[in-house]
Protein backbone atom coordinates (compact mmCIF):
# COMPACT_ATOMS: atom_id res chain seq x y z
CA UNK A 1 107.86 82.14 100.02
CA UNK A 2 109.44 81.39 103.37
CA UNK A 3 113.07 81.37 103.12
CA UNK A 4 115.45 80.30 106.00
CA UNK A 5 119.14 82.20 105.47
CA UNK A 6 122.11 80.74 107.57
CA UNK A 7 123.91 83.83 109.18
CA UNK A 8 126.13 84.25 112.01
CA UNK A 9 125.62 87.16 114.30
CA UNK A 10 128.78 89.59 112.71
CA UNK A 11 126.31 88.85 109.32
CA UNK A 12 123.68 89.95 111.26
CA UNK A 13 125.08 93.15 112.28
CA UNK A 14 126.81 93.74 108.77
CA UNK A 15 122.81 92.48 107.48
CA UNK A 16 121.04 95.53 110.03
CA UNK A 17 123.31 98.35 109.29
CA UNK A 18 123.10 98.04 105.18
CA UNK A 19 119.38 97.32 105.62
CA UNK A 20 119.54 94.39 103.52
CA UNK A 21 120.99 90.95 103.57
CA UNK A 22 122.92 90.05 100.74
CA UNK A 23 125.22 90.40 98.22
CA UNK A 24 123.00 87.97 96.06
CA UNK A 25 122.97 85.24 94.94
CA UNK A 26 122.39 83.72 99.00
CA UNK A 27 121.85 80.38 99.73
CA UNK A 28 119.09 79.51 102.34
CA UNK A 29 116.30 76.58 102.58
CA UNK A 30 112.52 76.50 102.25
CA UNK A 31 109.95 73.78 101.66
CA UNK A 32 110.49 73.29 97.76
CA UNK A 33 108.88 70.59 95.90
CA UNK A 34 111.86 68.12 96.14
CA UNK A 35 111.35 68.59 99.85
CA UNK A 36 107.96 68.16 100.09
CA UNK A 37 108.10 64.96 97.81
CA UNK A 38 110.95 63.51 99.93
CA UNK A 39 109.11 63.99 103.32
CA UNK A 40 105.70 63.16 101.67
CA UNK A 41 103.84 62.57 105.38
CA UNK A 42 105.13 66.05 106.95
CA UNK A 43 102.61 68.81 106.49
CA UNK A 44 103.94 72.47 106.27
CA UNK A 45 105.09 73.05 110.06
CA UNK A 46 107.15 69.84 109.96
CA UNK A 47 108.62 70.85 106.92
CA UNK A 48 109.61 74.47 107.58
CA UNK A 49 111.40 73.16 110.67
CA UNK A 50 113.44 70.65 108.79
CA UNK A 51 114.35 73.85 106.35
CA UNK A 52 115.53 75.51 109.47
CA UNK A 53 117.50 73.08 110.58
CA UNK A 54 119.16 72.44 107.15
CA UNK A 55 119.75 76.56 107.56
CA UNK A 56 121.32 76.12 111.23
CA UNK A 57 123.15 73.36 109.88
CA UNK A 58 124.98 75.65 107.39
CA UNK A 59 125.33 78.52 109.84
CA UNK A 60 127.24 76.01 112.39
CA UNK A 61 129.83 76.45 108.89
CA UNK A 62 129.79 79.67 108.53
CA UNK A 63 130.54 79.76 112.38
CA UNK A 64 133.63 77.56 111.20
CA UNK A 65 134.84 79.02 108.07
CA UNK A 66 134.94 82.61 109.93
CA UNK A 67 136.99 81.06 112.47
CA UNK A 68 139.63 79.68 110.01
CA UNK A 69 139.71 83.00 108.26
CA UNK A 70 140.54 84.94 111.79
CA UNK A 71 136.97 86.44 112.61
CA UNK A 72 135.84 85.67 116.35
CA UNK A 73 131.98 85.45 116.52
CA UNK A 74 129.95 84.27 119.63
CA UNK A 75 129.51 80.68 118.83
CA UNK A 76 125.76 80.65 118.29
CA UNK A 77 123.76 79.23 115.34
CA UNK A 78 121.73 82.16 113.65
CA UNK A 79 119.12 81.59 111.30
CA UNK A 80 117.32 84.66 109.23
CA UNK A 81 113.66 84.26 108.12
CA UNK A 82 112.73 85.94 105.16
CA UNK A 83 109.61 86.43 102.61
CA UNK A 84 110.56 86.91 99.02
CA UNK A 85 109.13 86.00 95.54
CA UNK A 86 109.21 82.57 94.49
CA UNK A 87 110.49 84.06 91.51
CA UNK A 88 113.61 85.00 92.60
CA UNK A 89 114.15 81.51 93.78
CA UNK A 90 116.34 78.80 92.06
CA UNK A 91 115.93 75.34 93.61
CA UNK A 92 117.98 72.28 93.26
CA UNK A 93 116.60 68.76 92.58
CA UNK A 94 119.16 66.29 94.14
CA UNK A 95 117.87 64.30 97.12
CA UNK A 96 121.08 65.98 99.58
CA UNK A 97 120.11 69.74 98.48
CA UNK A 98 116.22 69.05 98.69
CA UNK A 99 115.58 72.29 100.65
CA UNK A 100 118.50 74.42 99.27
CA UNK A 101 117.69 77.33 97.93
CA UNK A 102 119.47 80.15 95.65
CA UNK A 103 117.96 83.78 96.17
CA UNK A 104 118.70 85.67 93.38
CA UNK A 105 118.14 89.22 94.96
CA UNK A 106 119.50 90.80 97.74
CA UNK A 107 116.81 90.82 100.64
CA UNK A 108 115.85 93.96 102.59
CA UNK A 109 115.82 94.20 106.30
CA UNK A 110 112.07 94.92 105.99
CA UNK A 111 111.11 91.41 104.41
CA UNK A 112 112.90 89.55 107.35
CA UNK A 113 110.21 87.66 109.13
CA UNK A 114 111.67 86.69 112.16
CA UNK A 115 115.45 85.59 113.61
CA UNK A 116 116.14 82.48 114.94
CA UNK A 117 119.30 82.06 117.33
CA UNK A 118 120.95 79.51 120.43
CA UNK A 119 120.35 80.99 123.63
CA UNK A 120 123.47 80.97 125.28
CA UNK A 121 123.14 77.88 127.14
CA UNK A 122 123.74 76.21 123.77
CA UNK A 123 126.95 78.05 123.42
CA UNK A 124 129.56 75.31 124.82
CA UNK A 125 127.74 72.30 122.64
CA UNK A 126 127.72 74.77 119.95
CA UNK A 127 131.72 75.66 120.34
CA UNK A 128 132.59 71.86 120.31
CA UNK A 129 130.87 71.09 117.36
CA UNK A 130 133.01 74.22 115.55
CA UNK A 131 136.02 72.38 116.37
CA UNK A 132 134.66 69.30 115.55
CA UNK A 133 133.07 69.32 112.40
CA UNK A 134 136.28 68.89 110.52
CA UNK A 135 136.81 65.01 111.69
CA UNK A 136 133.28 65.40 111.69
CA UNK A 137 133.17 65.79 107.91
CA UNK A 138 135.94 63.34 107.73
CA UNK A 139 133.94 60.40 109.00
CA UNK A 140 134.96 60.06 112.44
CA UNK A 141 131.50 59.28 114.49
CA UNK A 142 132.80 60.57 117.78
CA UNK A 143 132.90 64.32 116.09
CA UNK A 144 129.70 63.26 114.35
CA UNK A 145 128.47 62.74 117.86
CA UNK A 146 129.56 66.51 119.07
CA UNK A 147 128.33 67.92 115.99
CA UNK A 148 124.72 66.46 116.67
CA UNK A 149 124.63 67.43 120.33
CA UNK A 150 124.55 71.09 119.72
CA UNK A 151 121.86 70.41 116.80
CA UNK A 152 120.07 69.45 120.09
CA UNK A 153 119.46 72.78 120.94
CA UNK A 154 116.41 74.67 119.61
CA UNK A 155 116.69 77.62 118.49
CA UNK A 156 115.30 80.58 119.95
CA UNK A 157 112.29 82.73 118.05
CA UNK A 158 113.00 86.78 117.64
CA UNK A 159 110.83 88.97 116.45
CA UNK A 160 112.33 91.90 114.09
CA UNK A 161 112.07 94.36 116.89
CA UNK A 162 113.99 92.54 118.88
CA UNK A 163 117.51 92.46 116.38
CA UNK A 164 118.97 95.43 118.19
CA UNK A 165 118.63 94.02 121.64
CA UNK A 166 120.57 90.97 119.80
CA UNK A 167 123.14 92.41 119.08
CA UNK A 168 123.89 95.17 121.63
């Protein structure tokens, strides 16, 4: 099953030189049932993007909480696609966590699918939503507004071969 694992691109790094992504249990998004019965007219493509997003979502967080713990990281969404077993999924069943995802198993470099990331132009929309999304989260709809304009951006497609270049 298509998985879609919020990372930042330190994670990244850490993800390339272990060879896997992990420690498990990770939390990512894919088109699970409560998904797919929530968005009933979306076929497959529409619904894997609205995983992704849910996955850049949470890595625009991770890009926050590594900021409040002292780690500097380019500000730009990342957003790992792997295969693994639907077996090693867990899947909630509340309408807010319809695409979450727990993966039970660390996941090895070789089952990555493809890496999603903001080109650089997104990187100053991307910034303001970090230091936004605590209002944000508050309620304030001015932050709300920031946070949204960097979920403008799309996120660039990478193929495997291509991580290295990423991050050198």
């Amino acid at each position: 099953m298509r998985v879609y694992l919020p990372s930042t691109l330190p994670a990244l790094a850490r993800a390339a030189a272990e060879g896997e992504l992990g420690p498990a249990p990770l939390t990512g998004y894919a088109v699970t049932p409560a998904l797919t019965e929530w968005y009933a007219s979306g076929d497959t493509e529409e619904l894997e993007y609205v995983a992704l997003t849910e996955a850049a979502r949470a890595s625009l967080r991770m890009l926050a909480a590594d900021r409040a713990d002292g780690v500097a990281a380019a500000p730009r969404r990342v957003v790992i696609a792997v295969e693994v077993p639907e077996a090693v999924l867990s899947m909630g069943v509340d309408l807010e966590e319809r695409a979450r995802v727990r993966v039970a198993e660390s996941v090895p470099m070789a089952k990555v699918a493809a890496v999603h990331i903001d080109d650089g132009d997104a990187a100053e929309d991307v910034e303001a939503a970090i230091v936004a999304l605590p209002a944000a989260d508050g309620g304030d709809a001015d932050a709300r507004f920031t946070v949204d304009g960097a979920e403008a951006h799309e996120l660039m497609w990478y193929a495997t071969q291509e991580i290295p270049d990423l991050l050198g």
